[in-house]
Protein backbone atom coordinates (compact mmCIF):
# COMPACT_ATOMS: atom_id res chain seq x y z
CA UNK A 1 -3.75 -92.18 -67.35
CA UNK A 2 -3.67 -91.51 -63.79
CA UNK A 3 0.11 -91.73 -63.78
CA UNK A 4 1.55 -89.45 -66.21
CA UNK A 5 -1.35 -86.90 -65.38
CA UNK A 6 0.13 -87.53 -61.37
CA UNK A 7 3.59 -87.90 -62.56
CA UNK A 8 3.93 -84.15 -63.21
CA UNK A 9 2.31 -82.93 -60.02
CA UNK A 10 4.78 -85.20 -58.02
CA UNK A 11 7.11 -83.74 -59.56
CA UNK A 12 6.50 -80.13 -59.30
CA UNK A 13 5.09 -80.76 -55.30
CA UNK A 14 8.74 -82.42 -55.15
CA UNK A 15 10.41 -79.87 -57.10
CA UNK A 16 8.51 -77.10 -54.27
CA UNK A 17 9.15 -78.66 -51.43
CA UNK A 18 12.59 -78.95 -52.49
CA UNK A 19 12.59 -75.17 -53.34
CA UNK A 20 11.01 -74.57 -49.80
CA UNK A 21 13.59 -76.42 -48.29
CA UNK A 22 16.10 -74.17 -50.48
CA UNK A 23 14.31 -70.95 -49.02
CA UNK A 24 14.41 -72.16 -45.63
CA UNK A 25 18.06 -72.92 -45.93
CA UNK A 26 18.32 -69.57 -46.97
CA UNK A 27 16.73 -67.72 -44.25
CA UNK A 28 19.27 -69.58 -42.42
CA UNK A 29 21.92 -68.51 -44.05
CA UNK A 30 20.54 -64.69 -44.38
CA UNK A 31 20.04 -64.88 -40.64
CA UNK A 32 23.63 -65.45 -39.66
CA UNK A 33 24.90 -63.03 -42.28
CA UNK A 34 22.16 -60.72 -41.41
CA UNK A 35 23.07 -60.87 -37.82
CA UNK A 36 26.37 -60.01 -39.39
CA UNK A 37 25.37 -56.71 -41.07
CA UNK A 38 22.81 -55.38 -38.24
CA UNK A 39 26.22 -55.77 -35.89
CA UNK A 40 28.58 -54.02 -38.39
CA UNK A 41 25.95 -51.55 -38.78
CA UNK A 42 25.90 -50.74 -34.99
CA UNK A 43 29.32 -50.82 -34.79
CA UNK A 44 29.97 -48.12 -37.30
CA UNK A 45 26.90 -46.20 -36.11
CA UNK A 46 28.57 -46.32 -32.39
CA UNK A 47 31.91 -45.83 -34.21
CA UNK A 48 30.25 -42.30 -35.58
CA UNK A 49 28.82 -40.71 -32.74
CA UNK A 50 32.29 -41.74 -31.09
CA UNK A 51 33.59 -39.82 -34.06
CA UNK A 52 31.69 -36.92 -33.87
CA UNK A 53 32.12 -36.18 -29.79
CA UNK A 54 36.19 -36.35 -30.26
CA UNK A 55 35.77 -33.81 -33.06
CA UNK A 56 33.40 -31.70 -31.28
CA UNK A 57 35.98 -31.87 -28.22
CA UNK A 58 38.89 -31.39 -30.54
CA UNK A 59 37.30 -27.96 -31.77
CA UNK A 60 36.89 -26.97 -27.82
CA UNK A 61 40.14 -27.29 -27.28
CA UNK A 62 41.30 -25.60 -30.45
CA UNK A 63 39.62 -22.81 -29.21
CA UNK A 64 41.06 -23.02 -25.57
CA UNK A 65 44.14 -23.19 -26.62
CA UNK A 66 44.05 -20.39 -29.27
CA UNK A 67 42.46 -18.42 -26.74
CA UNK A 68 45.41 -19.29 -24.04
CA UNK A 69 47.46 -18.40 -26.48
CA UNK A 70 46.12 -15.37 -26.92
CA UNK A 71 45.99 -14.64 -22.82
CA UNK A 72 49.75 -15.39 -22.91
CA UNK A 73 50.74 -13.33 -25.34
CA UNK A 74 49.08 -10.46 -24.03
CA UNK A 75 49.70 -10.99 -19.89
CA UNK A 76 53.64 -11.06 -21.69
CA UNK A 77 52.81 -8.12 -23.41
CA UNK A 78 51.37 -6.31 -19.69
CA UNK A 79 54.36 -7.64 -18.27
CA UNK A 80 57.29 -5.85 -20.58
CA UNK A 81 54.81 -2.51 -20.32
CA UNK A 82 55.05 -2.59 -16.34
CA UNK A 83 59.11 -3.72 -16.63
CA UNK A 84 59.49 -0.31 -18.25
CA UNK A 85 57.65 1.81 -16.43
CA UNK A 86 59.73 0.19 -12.96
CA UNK A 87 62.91 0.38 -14.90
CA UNK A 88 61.47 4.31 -15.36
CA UNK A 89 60.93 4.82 -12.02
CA UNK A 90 63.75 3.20 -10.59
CA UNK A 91 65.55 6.28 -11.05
CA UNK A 92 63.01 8.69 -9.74
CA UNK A 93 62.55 6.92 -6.32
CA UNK A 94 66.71 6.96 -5.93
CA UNK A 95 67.30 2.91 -6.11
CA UNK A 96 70.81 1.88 -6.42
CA UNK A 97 71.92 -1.14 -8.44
CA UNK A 98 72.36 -2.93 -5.21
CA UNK A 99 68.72 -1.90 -4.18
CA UNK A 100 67.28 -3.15 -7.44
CA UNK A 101 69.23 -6.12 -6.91
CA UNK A 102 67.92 -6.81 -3.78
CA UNK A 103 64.35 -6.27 -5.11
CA UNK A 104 64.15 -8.50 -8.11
CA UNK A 105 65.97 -11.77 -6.44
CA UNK A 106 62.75 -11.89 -4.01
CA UNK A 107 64.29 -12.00 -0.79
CA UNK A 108 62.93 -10.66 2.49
CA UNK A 109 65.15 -8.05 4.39
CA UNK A 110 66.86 -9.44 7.47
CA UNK A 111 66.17 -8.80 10.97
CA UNK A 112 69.66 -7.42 11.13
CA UNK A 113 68.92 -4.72 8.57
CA UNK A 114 67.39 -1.25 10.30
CA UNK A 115 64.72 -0.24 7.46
CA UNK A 116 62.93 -2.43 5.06
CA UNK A 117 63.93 -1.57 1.64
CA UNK A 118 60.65 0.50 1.09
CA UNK A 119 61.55 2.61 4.40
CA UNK A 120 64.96 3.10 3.43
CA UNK A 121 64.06 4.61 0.03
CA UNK A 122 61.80 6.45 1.40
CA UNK A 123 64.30 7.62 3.96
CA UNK A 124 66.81 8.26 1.02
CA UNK A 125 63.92 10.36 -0.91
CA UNK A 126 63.44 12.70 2.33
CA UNK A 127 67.16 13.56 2.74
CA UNK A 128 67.03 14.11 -1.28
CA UNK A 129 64.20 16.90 -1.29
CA UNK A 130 66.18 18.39 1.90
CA UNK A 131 69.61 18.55 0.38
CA UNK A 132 67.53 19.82 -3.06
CA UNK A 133 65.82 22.63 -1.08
CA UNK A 134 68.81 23.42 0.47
CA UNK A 135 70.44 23.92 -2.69
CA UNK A 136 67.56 26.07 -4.12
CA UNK A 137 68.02 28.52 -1.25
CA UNK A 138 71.76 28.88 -1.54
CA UNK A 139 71.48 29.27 -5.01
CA UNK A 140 68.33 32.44 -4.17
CA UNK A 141 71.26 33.96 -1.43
CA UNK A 142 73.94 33.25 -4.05
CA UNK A 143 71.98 35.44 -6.85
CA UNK A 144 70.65 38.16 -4.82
C-alpha cells in the first residue's frame, strides 16, 4: 500500500518542483523583458520632458518673433512718418536737390569745402530773410 499511496505524492512533489522550476525560469525571462520595459519606459519618459522643453521654447520664440515683427513694422512705420516730415521741411530750410543729395548718400563735407552743409543752409536762410525784408520794405515805399 505504501506505493500507490507514495506514488501520487511523488508525483505531485515532482510535478511542483517542476512547476517551480517553470516559475523560476520565468522570473528569468520576466527579468530580461522587464529590464526591457523599465528602459523603454525611461526612454519615453526622458523622450517627454525633452518634448515638452522644445515646445515650451518653440512658444518663446513664437512670441519673440511675433513681437519683432511687430517692432519692425512699426520702427518702418516711424521711419516713413519722419521721411515726410524731412521731405516737408526740405523746402522750408532752402535745400537744393544737390544739397539733399549730398545729405542722404552719408558723406562728410571735405576740407576743401568753406561751410559744412548745416552752416551753409543756415548761411542761405540768413541772406533769404534779408532779401525777404528787403522786399517787404520796397513793397511799404512802393504803396505809400
Amino acid at each position: 500500500m505504501e506505493g500507490p499511496d507514495f506514488a501520487p505524492f511523488g508525483v505531485i512533489w515532482e510535478s511542483e518542483s517542476d512547476s517551480n522550476s517553470e516559475e523560476d525560469g520565468d522570473e528569468q525571462e520576466t527579468d530580461p523583458s522587464q529590464e526591457k520595459f523599465t528602459e523603454i519606459e525611461q526612454a519615453s519618459q526622458a523622450l517627454l520632458a525633452e518634448l515638452s522643453s522644445m515646445e515650451a521654447e518653440f512658444e518663446i520664440e513664437k512670441r519673440c518673433r511675433a513681437q519683432a515683427e511687430a517692432f519692425a513694422i512699426q520702427v518702418s512705420w516711424e521711419n516713413k512718418k519722419l521721411k515726410r516730415i524731412s521731405l516737408a521741411l526740405l523746402p522750408r530750410l532752402g535745400l537744393q536737390s544737390e544739397d539733399l543729395a549730398f545729405l542722404s548718400s552719408g558723406e562728410e563735407a571735405t576740407p576743401d569745402s568753406g561751410l559744412d552743409p548745416m552752416g551753409s543752409s543756415l548761411q542761405q536762410i540768413k541772406d533769404l530773410q534779408l532779401r525777404v525784408s528787403w522786399l517787404l520794405e520796397e513793397k511799404k515805399e512802393l504803396a505809400a
